[in-house]
PDB file of N, CA and C in Angstrom:
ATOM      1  N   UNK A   1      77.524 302.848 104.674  1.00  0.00           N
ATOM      2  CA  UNK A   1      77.915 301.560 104.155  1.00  0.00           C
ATOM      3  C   UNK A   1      76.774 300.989 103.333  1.00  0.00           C
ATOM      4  N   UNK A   2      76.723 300.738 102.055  1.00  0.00           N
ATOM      5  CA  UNK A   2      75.941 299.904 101.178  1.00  0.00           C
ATOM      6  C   UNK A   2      75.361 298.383 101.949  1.00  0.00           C
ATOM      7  N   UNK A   3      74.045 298.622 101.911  1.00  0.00           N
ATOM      8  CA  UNK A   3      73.702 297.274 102.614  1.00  0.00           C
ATOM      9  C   UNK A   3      73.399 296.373 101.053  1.00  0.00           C
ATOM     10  N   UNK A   4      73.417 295.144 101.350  1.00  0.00           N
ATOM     11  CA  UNK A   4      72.492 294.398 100.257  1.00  0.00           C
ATOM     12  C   UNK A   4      71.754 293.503 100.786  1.00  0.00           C
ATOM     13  N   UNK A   5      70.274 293.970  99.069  1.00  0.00           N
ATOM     14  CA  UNK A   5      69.379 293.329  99.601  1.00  0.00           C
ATOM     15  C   UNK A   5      69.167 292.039  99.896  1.00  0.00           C
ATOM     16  N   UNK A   6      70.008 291.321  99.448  1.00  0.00           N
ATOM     17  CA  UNK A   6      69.969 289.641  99.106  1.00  0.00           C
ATOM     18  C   UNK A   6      71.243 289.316  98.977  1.00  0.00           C
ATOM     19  N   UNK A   7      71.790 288.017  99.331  1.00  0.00           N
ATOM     20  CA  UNK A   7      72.851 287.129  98.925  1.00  0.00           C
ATOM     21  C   UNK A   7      73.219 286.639  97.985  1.00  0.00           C
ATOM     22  N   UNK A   8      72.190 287.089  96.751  1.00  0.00           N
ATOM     23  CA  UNK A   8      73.026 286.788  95.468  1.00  0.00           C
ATOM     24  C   UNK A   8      73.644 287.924  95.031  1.00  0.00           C
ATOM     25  N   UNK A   9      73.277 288.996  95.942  1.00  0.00           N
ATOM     26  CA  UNK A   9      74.246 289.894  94.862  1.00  0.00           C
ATOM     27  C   UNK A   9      75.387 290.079  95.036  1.00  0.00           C
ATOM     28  N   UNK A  10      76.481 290.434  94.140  1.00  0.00           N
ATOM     29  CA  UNK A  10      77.744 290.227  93.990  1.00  0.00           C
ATOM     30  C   UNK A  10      78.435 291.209  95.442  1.00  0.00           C
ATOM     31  N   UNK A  11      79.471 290.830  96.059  1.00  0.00           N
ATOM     32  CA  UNK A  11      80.066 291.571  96.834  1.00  0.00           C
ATOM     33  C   UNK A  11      81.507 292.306  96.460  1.00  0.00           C
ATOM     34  N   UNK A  12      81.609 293.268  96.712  1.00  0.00           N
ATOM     35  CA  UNK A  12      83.285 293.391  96.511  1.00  0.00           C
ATOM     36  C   UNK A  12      84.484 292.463  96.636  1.00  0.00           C
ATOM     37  N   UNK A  13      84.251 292.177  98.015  1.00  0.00           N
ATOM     38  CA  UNK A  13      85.474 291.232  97.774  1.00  0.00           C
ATOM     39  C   UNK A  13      84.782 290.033  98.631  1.00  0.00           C
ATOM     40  N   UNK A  14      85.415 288.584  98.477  1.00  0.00           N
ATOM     41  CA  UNK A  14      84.203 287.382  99.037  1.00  0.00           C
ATOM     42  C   UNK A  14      86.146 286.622  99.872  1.00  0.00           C
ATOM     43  N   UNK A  15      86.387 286.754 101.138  1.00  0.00           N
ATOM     44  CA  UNK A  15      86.961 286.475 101.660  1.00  0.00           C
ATOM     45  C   UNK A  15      86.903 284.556 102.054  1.00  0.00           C
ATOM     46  N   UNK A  16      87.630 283.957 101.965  1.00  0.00           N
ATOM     47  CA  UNK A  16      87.681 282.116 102.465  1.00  0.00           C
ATOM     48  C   UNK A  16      88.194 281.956 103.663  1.00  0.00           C
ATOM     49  N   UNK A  17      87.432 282.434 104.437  1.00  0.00           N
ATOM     50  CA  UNK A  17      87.885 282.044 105.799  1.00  0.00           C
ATOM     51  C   UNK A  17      87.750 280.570 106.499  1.00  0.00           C
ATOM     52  N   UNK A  18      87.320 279.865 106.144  1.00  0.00           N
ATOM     53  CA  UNK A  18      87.675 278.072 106.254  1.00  0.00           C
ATOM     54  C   UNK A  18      87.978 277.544 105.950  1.00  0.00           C
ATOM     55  N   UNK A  19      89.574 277.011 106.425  1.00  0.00           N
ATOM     56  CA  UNK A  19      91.169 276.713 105.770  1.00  0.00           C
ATOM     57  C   UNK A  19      90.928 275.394 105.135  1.00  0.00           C
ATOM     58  N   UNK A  20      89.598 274.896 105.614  1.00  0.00           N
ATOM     59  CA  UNK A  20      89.328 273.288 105.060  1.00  0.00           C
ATOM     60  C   UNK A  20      88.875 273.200 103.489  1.00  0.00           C
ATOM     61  N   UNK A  21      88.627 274.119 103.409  1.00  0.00           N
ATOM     62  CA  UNK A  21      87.897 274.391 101.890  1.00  0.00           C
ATOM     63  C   UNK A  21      88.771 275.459 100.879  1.00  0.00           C
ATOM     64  N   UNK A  22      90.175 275.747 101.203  1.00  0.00           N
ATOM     65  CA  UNK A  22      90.751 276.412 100.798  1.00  0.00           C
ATOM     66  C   UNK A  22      91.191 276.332  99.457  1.00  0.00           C
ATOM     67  N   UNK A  23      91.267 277.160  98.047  1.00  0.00           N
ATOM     68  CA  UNK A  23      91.620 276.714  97.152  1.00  0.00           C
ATOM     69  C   UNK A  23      92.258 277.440  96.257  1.00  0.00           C
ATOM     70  N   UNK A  24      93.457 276.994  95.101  1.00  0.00           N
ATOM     71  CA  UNK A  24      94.123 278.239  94.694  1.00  0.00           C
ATOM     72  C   UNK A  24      93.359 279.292  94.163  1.00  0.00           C
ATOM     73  N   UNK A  25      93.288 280.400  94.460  1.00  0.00           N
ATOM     74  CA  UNK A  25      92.434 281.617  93.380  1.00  0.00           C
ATOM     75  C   UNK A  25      91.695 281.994  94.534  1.00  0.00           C
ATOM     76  N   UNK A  26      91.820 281.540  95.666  1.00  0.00           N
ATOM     77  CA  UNK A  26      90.599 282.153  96.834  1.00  0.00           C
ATOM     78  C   UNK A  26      91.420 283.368  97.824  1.00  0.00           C
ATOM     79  N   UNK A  27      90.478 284.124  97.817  1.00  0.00           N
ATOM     80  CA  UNK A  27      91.018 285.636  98.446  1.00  0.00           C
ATOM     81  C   UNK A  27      90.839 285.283 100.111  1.00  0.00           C
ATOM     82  N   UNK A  28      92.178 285.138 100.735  1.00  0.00           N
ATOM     83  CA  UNK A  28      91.985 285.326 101.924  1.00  0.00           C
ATOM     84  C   UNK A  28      93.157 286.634 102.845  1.00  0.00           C
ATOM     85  N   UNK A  29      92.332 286.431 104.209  1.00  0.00           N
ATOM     86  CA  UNK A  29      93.325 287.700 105.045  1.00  0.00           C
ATOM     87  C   UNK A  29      94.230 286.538 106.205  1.00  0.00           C
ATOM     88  N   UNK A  30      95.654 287.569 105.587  1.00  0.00           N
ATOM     89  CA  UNK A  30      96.516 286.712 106.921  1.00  0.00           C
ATOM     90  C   UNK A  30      97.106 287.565 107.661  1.00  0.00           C
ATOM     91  N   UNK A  31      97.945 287.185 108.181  1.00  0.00           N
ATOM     92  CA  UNK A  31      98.591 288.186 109.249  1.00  0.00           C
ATOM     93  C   UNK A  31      99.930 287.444 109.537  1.00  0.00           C
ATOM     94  N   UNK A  32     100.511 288.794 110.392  1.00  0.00           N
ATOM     95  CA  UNK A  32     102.115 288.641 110.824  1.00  0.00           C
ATOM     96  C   UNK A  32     102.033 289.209 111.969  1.00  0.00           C
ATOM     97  N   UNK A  33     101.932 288.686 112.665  1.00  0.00           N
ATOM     98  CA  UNK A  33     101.368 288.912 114.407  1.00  0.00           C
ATOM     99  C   UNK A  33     102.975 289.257 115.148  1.00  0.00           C
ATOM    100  N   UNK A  34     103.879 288.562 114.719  1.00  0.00           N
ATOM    101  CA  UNK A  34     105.355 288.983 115.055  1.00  0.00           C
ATOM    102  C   UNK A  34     105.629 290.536 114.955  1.00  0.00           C
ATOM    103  N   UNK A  35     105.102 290.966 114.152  1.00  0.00           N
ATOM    104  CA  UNK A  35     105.091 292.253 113.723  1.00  0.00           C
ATOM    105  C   UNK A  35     104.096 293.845 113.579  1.00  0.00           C
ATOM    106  N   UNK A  36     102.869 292.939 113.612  1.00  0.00           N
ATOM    107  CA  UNK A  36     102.098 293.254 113.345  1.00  0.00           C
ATOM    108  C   UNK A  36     100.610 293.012 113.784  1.00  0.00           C
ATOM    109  N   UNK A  37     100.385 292.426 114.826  1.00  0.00           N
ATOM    110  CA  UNK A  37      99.343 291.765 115.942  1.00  0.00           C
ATOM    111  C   UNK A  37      98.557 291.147 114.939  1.00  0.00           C
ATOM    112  N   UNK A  38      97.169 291.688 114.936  1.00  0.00           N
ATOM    113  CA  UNK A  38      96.386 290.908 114.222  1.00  0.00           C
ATOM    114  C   UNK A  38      96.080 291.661 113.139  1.00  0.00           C
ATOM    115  N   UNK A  39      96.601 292.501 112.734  1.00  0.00           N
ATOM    116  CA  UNK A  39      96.306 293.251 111.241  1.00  0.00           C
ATOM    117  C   UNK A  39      95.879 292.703 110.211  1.00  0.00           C
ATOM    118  N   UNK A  40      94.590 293.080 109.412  1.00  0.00           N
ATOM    119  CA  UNK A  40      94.639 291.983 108.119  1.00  0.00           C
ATOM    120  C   UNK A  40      95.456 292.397 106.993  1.00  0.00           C
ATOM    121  N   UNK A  41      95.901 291.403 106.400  1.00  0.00           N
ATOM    122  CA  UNK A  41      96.709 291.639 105.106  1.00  0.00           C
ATOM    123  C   UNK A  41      95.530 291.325 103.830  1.00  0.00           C
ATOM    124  N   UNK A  42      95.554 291.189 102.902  1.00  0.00           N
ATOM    125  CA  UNK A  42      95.116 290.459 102.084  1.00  0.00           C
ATOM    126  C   UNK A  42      95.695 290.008 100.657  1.00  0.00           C
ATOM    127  N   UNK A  43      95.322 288.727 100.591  1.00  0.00           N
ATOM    128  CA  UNK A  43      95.977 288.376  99.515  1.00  0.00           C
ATOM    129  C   UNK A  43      95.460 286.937  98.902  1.00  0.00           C
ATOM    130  N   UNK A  44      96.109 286.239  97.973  1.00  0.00           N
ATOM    131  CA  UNK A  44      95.044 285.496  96.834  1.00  0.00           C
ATOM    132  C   UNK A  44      96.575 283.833  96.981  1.00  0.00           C
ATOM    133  N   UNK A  45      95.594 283.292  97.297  1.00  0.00           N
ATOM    134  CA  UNK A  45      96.104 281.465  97.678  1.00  0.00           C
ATOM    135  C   UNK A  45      96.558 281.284  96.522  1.00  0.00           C
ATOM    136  N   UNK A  46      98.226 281.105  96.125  1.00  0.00           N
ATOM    137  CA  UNK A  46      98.836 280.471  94.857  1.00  0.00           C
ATOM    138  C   UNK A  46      99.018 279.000  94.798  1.00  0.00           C
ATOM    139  N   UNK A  47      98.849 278.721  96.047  1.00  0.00           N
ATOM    140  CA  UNK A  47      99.249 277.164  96.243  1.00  0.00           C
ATOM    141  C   UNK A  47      98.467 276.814  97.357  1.00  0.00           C
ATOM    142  N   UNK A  48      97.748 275.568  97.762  1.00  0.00           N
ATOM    143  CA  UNK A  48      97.434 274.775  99.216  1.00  0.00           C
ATOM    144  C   UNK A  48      98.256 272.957  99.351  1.00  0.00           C
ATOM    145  N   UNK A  49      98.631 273.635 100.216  1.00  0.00           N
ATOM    146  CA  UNK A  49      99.210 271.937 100.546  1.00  0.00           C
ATOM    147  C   UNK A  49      98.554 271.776 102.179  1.00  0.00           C
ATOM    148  N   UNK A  50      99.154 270.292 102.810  1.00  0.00           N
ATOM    149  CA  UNK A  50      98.212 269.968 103.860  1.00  0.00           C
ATOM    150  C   UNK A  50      98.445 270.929 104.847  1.00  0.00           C
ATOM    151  N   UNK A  51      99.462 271.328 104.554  1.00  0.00           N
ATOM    152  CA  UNK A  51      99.944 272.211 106.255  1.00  0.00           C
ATOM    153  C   UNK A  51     100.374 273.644 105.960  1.00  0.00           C
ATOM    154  N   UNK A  52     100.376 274.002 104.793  1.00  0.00           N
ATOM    155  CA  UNK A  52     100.778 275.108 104.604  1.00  0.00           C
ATOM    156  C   UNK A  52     100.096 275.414 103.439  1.00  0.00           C
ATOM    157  N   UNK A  53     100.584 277.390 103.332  1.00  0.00           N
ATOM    158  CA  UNK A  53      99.410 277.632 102.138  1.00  0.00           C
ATOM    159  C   UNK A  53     101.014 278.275 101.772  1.00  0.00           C
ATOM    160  N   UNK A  54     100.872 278.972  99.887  1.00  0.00           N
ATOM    161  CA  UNK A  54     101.668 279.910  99.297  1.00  0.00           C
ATOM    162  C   UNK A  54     100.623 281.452  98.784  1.00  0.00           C
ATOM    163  N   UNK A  55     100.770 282.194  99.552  1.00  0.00           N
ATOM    164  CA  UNK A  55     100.081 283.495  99.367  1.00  0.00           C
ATOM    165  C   UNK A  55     100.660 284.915  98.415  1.00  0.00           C
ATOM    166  N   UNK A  56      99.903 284.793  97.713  1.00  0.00           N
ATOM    167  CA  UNK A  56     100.450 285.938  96.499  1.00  0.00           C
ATOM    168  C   UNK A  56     100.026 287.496  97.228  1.00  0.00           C
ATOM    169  N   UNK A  57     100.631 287.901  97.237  1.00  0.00           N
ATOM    170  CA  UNK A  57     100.202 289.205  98.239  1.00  0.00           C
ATOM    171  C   UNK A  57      99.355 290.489  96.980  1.00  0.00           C
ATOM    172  N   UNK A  58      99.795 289.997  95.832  1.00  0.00           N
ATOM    173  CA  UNK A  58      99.263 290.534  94.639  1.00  0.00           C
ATOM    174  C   UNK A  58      99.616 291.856  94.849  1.00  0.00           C
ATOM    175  N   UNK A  59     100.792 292.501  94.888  1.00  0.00           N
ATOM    176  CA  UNK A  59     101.624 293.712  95.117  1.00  0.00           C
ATOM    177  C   UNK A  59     102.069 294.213  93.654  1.00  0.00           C
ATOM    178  N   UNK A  60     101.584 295.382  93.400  1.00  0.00           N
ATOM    179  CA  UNK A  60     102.470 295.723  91.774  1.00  0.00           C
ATOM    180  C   UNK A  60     104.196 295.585  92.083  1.00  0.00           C
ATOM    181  N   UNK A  61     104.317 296.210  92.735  1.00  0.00           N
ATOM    182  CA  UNK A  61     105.807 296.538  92.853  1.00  0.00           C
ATOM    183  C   UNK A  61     106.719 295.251  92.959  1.00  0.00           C
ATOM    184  N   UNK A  62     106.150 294.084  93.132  1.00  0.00           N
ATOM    185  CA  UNK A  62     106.540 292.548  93.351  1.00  0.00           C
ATOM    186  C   UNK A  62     105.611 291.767  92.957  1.00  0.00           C
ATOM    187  N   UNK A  63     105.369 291.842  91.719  1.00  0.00           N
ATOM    188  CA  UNK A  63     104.163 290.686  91.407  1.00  0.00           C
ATOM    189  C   UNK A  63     104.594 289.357  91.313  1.00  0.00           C
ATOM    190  N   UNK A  64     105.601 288.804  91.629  1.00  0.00           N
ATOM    191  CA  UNK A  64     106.009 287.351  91.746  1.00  0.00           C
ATOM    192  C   UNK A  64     106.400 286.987  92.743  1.00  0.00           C
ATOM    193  N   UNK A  65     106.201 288.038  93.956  1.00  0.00           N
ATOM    194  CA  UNK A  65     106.409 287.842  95.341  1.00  0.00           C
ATOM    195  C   UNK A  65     105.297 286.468  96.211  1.00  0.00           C
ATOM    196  N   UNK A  66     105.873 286.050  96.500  1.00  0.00           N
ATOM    197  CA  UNK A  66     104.563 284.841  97.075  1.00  0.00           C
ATOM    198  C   UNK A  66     105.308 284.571  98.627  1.00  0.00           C
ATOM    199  N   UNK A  67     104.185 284.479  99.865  1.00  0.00           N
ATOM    200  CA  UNK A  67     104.669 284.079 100.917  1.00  0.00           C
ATOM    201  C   UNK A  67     103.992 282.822 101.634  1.00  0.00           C
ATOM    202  N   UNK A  68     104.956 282.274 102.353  1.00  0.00           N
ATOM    203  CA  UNK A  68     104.589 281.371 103.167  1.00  0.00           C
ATOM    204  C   UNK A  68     104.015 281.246 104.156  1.00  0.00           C
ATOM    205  N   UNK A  69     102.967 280.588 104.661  1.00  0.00           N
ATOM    206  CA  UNK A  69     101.876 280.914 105.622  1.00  0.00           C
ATOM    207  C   UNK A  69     101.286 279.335 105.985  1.00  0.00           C
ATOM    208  N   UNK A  70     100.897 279.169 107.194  1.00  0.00           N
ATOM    209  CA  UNK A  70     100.460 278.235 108.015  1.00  0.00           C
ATOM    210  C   UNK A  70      98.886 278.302 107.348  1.00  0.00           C
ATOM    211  N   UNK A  71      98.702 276.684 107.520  1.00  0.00           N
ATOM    212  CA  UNK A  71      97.275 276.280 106.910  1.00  0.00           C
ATOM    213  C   UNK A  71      96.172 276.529 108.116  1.00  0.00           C
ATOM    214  N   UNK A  72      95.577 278.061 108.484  1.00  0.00           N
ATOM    215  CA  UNK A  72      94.620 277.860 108.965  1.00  0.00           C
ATOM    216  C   UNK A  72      93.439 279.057 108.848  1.00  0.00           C
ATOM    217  N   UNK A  73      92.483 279.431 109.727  1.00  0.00           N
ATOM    218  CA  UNK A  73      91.020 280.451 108.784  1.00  0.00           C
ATOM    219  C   UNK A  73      91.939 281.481 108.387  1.00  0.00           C
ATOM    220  N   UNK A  74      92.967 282.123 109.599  1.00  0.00           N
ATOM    221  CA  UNK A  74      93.503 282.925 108.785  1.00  0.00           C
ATOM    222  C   UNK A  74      94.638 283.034 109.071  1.00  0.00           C
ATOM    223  N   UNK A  75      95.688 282.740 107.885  1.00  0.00           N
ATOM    224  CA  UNK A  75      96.906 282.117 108.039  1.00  0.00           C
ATOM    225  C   UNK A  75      98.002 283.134 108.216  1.00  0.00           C
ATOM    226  N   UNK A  76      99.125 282.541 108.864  1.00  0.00           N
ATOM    227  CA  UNK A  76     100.043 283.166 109.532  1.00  0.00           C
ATOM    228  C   UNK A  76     101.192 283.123 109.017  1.00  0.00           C
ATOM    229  N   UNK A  77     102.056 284.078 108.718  1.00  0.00           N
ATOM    230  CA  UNK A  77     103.218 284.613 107.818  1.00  0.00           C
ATOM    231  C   UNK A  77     104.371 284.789 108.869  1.00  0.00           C
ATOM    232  N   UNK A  78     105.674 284.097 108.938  1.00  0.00           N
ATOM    233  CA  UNK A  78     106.514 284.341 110.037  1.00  0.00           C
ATOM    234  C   UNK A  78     107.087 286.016 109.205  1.00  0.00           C
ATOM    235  N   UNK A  79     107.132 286.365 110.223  1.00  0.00           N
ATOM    236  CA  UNK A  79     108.286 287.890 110.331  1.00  0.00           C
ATOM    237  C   UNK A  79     109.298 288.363 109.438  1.00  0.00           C
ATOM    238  N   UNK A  80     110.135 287.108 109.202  1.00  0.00           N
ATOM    239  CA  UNK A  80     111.492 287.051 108.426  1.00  0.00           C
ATOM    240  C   UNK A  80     111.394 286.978 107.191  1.00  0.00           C
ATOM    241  N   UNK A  81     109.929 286.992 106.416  1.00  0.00           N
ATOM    242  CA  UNK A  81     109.924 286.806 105.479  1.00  0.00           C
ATOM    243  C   UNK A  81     109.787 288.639 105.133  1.00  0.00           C
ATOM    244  N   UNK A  82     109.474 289.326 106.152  1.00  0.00           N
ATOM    245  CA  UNK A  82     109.569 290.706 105.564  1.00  0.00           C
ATOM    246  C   UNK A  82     111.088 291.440 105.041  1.00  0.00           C
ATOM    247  N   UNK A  83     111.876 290.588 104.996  1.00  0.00           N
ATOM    248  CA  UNK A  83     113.061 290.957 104.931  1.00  0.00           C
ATOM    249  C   UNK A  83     113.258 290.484 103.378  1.00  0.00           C
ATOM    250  N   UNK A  84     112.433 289.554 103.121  1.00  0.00           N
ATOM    251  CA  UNK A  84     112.525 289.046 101.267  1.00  0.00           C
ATOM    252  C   UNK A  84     111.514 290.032 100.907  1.00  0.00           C
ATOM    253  N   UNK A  85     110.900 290.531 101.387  1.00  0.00           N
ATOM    254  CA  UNK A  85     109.746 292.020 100.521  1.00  0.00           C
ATOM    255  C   UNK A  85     110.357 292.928 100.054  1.00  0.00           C
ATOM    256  N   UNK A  86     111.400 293.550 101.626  1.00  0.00           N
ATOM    257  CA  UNK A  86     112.280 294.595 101.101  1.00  0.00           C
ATOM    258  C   UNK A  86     113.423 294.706  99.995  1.00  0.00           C
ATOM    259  N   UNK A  87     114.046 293.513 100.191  1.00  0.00           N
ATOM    260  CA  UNK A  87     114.911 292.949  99.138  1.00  0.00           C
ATOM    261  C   UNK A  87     114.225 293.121  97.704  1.00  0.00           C
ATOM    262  N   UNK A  88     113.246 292.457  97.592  1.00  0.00           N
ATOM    263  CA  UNK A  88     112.741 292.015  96.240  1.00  0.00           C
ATOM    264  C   UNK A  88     112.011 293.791  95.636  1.00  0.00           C
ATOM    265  N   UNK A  89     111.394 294.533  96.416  1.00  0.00           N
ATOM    266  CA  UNK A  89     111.297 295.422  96.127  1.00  0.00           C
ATOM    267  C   UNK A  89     112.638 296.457  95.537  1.00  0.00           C
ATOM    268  N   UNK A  90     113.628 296.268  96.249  1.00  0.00           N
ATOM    269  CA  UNK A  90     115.437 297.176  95.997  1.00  0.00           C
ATOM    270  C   UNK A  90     115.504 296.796  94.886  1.00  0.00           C
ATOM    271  N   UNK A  91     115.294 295.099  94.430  1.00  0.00           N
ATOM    272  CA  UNK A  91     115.941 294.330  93.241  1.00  0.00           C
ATOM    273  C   UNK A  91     117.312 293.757  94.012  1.00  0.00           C
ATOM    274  N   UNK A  92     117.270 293.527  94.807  1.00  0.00           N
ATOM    275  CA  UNK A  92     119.034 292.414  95.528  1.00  0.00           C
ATOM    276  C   UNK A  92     118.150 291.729  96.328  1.00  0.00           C
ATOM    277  N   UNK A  93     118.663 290.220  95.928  1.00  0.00           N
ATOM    278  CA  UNK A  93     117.635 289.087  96.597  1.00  0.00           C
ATOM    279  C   UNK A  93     119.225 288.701  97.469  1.00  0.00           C
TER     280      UNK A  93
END
């Protein structure tokens, strides 16, 4: 694993794990624990409102796919929305 020497240097990917400071364009990991325990997903904040976030999962195969997720370090995606992935991937919404 590449260590670095210092904190300015650039990282691969720079994760926002403190939902208080959350902002559109910030790369965070969520999960679907219904399904999926604590697995990380990752994906890029399209929207923040007070209680909820809109998460772009940034998927080629669905690039206008966006999901709904609870406002917190790392936000939570109900289950049922995997059923609009599969759809949107077929093309029948």
């Amino acid at each position: 694993m590449h260590a670095y020497a210092s904190s300015t240097e650039p990282r691969p990917l720079s994760f926002n794990f403190d939902s208080t400071t959350f902002r559109v364009g910030d790369l965070v990991s969520y999960r679907i624990p219904e399904h999926f325990e604590d697995f990380p997903f990752v994906g890029t904040l399209a929207e923040v409102q007070d209680d909820y976030v809109l998460i772009a999962t940034d998927d080629a195969t669905c690039p206008d796919l966006l999901l709904t997720a609870t406002r917190e370090d790392r936000p939570v995606v109900e289950h049922f929305q995997l059923a609009h992935i599969a759809s949107a991937r077929s093309g029948t919404y």
